[in-house]
N, C-alpha and C. Protein backbone atom coordinates (compact mmCIF):
# COMPACT_ATOMS: atom_id res chain seq x y z
N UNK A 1 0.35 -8.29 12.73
CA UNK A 1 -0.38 -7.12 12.31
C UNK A 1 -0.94 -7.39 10.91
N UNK A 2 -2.32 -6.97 10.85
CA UNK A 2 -2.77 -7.04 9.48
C UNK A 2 -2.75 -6.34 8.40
N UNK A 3 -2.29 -6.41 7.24
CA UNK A 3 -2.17 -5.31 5.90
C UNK A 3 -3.38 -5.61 5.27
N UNK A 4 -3.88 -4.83 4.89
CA UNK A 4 -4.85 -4.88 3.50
C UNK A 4 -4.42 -3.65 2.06
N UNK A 5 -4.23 -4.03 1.35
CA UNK A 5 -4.02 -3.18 -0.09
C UNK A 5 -5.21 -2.72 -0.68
N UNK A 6 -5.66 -1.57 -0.95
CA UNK A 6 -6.54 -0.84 -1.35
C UNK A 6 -5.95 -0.25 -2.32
N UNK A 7 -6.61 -0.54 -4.06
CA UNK A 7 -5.84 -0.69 -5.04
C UNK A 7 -6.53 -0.06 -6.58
N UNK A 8 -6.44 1.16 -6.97
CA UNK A 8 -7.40 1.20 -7.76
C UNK A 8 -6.96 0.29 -9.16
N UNK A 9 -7.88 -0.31 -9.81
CA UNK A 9 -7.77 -0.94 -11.34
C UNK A 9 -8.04 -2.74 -10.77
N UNK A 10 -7.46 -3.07 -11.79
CA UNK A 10 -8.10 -4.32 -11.60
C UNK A 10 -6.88 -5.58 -12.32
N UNK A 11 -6.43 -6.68 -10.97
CA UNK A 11 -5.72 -7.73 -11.84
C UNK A 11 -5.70 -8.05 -13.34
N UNK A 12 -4.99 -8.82 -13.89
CA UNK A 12 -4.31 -9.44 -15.13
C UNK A 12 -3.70 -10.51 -15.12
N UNK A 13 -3.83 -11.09 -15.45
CA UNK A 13 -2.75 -12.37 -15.61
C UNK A 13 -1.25 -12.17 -15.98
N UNK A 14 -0.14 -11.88 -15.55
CA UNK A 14 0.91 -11.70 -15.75
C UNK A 14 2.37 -11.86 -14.76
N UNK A 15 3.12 -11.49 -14.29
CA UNK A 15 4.23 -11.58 -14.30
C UNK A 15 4.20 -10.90 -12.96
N UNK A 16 3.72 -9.48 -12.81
CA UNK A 16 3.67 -8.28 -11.76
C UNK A 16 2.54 -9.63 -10.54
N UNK A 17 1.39 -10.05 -11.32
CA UNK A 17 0.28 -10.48 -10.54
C UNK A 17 1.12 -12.05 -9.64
N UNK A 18 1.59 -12.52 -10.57
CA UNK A 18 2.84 -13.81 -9.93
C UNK A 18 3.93 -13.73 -8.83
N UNK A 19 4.38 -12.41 -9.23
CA UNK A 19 5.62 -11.43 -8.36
C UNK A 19 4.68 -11.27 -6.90
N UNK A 20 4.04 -10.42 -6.79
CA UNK A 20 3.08 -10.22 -5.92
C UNK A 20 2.31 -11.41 -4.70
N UNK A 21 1.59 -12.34 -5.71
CA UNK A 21 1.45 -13.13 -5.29
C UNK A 21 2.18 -14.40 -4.38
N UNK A 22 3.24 -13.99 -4.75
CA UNK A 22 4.78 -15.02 -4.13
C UNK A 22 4.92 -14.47 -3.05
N UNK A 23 5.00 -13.28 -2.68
CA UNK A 23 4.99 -12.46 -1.35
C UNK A 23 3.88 -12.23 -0.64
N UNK A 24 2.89 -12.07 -1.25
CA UNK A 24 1.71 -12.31 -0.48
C UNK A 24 1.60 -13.45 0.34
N UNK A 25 2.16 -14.39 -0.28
CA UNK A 25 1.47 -15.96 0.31
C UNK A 25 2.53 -16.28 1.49
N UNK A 26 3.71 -15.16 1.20
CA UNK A 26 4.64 -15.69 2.55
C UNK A 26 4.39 -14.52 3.62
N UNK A 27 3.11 -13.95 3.71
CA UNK A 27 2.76 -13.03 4.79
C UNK A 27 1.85 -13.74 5.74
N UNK A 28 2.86 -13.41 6.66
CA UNK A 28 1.62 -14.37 8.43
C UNK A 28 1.23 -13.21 9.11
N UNK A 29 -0.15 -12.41 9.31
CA UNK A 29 -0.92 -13.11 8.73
C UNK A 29 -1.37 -12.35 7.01
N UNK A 30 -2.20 -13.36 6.32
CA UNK A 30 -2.16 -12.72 4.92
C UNK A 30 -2.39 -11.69 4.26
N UNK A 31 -2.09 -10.91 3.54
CA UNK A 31 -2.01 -9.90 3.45
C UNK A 31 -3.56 -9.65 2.49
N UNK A 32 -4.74 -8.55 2.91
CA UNK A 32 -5.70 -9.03 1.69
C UNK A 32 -5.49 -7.64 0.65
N UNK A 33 -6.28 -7.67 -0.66
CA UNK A 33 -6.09 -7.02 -1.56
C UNK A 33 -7.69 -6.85 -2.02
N UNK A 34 -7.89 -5.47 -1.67
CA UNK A 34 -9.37 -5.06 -2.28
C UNK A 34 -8.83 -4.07 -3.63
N UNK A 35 -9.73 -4.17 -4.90
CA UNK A 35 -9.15 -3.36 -5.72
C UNK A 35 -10.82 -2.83 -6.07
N UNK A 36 -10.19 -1.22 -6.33
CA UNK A 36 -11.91 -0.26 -6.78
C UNK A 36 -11.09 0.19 -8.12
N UNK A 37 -12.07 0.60 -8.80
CA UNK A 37 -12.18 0.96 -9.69
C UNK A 37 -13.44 1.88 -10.33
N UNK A 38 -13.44 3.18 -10.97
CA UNK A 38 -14.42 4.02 -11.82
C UNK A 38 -14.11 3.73 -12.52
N UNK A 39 -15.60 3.36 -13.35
CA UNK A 39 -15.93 2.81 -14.88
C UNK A 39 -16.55 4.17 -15.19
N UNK A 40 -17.04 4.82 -14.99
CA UNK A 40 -17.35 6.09 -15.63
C UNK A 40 -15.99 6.94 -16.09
N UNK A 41 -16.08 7.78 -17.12
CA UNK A 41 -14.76 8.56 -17.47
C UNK A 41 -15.34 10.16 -17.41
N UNK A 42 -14.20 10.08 -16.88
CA UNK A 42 -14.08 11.85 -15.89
C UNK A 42 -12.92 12.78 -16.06
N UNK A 43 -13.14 14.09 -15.59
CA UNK A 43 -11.77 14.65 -16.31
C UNK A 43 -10.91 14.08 -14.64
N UNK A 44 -9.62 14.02 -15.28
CA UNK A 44 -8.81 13.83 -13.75
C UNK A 44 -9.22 13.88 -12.39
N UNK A 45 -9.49 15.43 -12.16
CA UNK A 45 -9.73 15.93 -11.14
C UNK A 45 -10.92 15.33 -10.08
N UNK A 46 -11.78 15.21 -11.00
CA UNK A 46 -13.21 14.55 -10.77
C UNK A 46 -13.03 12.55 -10.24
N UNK A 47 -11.85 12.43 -10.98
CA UNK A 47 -11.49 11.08 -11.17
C UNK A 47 -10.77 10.86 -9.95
N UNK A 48 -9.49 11.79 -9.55
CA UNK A 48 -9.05 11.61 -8.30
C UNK A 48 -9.94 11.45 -7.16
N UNK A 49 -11.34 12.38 -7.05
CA UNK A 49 -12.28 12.66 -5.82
C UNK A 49 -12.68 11.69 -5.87
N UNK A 50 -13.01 11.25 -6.68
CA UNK A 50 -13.69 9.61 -6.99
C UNK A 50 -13.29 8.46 -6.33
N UNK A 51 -11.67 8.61 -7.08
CA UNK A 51 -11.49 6.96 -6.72
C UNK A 51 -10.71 7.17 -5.13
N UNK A 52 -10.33 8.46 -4.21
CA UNK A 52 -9.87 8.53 -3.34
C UNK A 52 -11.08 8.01 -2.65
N UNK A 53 -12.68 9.03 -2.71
CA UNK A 53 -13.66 7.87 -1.85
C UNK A 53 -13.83 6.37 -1.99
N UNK A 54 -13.17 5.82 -3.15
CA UNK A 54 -13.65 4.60 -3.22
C UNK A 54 -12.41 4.01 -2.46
N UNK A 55 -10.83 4.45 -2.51
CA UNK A 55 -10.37 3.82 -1.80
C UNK A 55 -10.32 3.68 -0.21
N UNK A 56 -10.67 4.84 0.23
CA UNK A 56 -10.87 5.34 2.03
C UNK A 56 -12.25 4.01 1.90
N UNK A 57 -13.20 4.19 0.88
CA UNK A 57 -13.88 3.05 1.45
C UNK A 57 -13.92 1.99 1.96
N UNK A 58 -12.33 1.10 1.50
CA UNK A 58 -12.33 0.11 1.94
C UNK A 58 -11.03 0.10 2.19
N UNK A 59 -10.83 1.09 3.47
CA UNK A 59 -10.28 0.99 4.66
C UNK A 59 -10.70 0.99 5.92
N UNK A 60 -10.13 -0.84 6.88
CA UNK A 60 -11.22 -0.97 7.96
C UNK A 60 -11.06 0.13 9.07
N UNK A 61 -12.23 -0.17 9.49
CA UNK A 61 -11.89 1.00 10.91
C UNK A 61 -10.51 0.62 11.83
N UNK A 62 -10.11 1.73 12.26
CA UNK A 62 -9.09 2.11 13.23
C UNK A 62 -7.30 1.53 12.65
N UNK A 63 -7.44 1.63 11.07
CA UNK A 63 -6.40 0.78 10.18
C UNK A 63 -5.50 2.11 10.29
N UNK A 64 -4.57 2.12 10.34
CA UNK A 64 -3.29 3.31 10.24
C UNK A 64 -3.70 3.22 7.88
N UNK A 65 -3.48 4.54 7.73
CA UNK A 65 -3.64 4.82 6.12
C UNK A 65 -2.59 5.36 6.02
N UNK A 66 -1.70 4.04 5.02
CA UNK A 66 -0.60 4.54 4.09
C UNK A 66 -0.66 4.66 2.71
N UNK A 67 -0.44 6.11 2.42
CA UNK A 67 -0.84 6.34 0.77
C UNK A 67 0.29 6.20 -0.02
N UNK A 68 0.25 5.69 -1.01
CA UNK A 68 1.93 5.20 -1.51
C UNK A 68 1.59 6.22 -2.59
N UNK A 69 2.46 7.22 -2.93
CA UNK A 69 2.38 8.92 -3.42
C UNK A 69 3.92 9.02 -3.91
N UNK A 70 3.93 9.45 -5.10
CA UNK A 70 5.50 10.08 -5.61
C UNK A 70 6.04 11.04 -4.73
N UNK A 71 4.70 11.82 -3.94
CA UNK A 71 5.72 13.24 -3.59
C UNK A 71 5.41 13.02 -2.13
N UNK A 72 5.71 11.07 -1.41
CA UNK A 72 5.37 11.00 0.08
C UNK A 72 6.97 10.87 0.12
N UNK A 73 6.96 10.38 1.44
CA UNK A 73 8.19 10.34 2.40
C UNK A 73 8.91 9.53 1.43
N UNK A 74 10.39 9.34 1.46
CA UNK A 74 11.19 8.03 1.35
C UNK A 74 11.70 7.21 2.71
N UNK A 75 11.35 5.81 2.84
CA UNK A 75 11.99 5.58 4.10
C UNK A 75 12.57 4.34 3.64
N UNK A 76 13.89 4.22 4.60
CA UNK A 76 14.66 2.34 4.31
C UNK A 76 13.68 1.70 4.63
N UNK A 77 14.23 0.78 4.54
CA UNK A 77 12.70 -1.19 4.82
C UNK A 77 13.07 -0.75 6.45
N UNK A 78 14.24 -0.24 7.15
CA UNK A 78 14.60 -0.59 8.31
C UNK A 78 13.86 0.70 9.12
N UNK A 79 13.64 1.63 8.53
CA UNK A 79 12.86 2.63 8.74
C UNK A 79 11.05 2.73 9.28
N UNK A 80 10.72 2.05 7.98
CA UNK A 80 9.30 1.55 7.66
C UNK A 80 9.09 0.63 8.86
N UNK A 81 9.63 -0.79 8.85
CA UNK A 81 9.47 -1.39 9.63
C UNK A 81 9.78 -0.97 11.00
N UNK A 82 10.36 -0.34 11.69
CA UNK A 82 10.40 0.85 13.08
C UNK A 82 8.96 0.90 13.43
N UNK A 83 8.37 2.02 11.86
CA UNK A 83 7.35 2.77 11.87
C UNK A 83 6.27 1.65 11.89
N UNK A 84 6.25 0.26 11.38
CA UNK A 84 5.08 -0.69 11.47
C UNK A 84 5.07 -0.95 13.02
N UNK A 85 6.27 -1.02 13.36
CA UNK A 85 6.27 -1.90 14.85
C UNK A 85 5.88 -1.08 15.52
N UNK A 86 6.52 0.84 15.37
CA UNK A 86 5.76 1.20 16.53
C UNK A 86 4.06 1.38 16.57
N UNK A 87 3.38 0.98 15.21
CA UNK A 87 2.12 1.38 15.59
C UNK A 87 1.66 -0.29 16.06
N UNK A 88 2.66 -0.97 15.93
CA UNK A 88 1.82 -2.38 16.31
C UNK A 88 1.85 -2.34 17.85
N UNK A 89 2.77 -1.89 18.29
CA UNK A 89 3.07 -1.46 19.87
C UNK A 89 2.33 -0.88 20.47
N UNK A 90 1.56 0.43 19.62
CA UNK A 90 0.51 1.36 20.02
C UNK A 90 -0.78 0.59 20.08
N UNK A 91 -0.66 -0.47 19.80
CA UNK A 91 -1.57 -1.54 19.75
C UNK A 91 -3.04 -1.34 18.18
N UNK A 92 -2.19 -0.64 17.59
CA UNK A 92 -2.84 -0.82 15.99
C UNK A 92 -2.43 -2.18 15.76
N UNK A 93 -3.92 -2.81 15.01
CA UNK A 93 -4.34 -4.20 14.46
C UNK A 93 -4.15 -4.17 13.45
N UNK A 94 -4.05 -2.69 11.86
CA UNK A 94 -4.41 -3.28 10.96
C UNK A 94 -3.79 -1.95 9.97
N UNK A 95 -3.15 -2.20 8.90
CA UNK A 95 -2.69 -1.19 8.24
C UNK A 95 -3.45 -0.99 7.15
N UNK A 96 -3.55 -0.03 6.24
CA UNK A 96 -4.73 -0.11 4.79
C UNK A 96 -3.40 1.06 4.25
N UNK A 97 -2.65 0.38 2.86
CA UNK A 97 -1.90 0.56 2.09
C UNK A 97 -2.58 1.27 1.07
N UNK A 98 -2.58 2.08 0.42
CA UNK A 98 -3.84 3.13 -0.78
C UNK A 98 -2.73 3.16 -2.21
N UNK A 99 -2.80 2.50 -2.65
CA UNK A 99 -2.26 2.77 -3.99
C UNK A 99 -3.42 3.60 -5.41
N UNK A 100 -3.25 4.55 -5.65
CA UNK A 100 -3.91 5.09 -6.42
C UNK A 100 -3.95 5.04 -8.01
N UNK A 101 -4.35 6.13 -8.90
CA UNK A 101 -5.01 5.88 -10.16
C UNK A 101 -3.58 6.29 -10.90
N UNK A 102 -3.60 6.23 -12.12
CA UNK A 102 -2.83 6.74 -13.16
C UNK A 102 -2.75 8.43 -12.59
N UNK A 103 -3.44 9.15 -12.41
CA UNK A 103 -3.47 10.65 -12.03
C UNK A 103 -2.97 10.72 -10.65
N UNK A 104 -2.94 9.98 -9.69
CA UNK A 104 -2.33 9.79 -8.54
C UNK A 104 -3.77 10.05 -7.39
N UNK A 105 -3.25 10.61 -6.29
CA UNK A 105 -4.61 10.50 -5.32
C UNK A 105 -5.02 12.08 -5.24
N UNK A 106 -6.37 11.76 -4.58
CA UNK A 106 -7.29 12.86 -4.65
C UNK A 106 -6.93 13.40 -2.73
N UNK A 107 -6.85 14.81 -2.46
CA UNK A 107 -6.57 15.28 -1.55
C UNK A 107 -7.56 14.80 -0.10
N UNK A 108 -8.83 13.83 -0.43
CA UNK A 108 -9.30 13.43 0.62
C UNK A 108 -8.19 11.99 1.18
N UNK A 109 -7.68 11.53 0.28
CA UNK A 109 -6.94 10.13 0.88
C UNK A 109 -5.37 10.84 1.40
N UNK A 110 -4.90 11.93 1.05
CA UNK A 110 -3.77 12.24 1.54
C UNK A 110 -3.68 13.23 2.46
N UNK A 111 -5.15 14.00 2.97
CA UNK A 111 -6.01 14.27 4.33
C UNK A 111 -5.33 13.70 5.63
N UNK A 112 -5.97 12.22 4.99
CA UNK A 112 -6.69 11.32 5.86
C UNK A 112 -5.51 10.36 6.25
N UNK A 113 -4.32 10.38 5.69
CA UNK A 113 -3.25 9.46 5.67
C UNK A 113 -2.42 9.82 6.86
N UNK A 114 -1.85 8.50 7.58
CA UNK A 114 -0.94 8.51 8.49
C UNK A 114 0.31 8.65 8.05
N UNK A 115 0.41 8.23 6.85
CA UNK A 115 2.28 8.26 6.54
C UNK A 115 1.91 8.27 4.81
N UNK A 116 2.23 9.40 3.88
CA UNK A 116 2.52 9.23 2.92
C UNK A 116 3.90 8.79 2.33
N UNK A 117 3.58 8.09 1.68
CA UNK A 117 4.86 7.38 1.76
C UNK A 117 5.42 7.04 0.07
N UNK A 118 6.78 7.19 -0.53
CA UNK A 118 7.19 7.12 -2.08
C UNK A 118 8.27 6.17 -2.27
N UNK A 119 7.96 5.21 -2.66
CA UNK A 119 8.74 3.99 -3.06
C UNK A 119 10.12 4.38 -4.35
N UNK A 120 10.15 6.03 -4.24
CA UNK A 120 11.61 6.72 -4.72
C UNK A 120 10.95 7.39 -5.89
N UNK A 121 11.96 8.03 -6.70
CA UNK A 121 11.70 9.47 -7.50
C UNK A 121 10.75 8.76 -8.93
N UNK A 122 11.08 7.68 -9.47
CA UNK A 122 10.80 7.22 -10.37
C UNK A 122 9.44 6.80 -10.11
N UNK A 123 9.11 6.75 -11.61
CA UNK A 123 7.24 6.53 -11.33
C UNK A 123 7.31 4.83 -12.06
N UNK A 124 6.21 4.47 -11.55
CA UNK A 124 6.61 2.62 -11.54
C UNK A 124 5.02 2.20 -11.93
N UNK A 125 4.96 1.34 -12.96
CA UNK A 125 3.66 0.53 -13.05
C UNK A 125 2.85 0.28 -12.03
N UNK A 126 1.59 0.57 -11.52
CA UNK A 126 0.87 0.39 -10.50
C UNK A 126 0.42 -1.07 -10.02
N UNK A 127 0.72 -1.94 -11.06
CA UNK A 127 0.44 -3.22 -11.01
C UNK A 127 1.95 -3.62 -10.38
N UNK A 128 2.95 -3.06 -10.70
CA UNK A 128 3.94 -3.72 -10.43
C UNK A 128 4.35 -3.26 -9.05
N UNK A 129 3.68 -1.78 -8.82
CA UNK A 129 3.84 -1.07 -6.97
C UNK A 129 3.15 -2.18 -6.00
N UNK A 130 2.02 -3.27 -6.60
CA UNK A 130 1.39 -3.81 -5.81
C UNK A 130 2.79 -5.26 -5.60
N UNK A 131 3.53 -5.53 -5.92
CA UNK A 131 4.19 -6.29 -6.14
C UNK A 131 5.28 -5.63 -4.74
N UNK A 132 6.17 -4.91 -5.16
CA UNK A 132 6.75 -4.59 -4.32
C UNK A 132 6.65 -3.78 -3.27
N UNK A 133 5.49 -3.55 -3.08
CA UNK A 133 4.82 -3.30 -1.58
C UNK A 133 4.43 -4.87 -0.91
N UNK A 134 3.88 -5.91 -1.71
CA UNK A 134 4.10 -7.00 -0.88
C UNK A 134 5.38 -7.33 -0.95
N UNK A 135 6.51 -7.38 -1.30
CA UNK A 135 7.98 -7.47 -0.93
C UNK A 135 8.44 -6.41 0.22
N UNK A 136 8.14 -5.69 0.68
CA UNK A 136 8.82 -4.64 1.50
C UNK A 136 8.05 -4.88 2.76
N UNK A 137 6.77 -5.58 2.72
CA UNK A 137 5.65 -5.69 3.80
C UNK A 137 6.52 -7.16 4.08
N UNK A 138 6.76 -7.94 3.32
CA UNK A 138 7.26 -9.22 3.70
C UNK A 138 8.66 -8.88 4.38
N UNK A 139 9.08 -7.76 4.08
CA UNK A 139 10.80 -7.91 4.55
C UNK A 139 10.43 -6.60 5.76
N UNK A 140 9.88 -5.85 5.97
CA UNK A 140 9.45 -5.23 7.54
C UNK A 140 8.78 -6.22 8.96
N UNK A 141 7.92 -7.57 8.34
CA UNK A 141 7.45 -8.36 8.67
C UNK A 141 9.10 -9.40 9.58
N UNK A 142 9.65 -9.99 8.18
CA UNK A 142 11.34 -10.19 8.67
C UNK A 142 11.88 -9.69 9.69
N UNK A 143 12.13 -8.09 9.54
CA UNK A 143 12.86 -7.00 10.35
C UNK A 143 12.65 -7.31 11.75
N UNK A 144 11.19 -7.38 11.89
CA UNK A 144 10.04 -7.00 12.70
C UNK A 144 10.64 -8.15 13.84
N UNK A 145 10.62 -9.39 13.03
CA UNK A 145 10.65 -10.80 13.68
C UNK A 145 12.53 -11.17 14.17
N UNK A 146 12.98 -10.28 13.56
CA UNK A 146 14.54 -10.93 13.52
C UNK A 146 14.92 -11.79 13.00
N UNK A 147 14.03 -12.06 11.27
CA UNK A 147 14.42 -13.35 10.71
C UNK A 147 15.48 -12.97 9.51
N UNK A 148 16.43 -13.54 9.15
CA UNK A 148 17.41 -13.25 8.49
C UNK A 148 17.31 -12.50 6.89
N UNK A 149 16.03 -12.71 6.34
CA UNK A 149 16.09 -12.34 4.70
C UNK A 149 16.53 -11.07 4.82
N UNK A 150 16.25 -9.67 5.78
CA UNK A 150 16.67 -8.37 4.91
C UNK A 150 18.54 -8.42 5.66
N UNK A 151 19.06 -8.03 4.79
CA UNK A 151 20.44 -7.70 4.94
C UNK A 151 20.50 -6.21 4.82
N UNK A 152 21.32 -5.59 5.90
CA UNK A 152 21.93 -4.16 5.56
C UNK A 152 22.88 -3.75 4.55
């Protein structure tokens, strides 16, 4: 099954981008990463509507939309991965992951979402959410396969 990350802001050279990248590269098949961004400055509100169209934009057709949201679901890796397999079963090809802005997402991407979903109560660097969403995609991927890395 295919992931794509839909990501507002834009890489850096650092530590989060290395982290990330290490898990990315052990995804069969690879996982891709589109990132949008508004260069215009807006009050919030305006900013959420914004960058939510820019992220639905580049989500492909018929992709299940997971919005990664403070106030979405919590689920185990053993959970999630259930929830990947059963849409891979349903014969969904392709997931589109929505990580949003500093202000969080605009009510058209959490509309439009199949599973909002909160990586727990604490709020986490967005560069570094892209990191361990490719760790959790790599270890549902595991689950998925029956290969030994996730432990209960």
């Amino acid at each position: 099954m295919k992931s794509v990350i839909v990501a507002v802001g834009r890489w850096k050279r650092g530590p989060e981008r290395a982290l990330f990248e290490h898990y990315a590269a052990r995804l069969k098949p690879a996982v891709t990463l589109r990132e949008v961004e508004e260069r215009k400055k807006l009050p919030p509100e305006e900013l959420k509507l914004k960058e939510a169209e820019l992220l639905l934009g580049g989500v492909p057709d018929g992709a299940r939309i997971i919005v990664l949201d403070g106030g979405g679901k919590t689920l185990s890796s053993l959970a999630l991965a259930k929830q990947v397999g059963a849409w891979r079963d349903a014969g969904i090809r392709e997931n589109a992951w929505l990580i949003g802005g500093a202000d969080g997402h605009g009510n058209a991407a959490l509309k439009k979402a199949d599973l909002v979903l909160s990586l727990g109560a604490q709020t986490w660097p967005h560069l570094l959410v892209r990191a361990m969403l490719a760790e959790q995609l790599f270890r549902v991927q595991c689950i998925l396969s029956g290969h030994p890395y996730h432990r209960e």
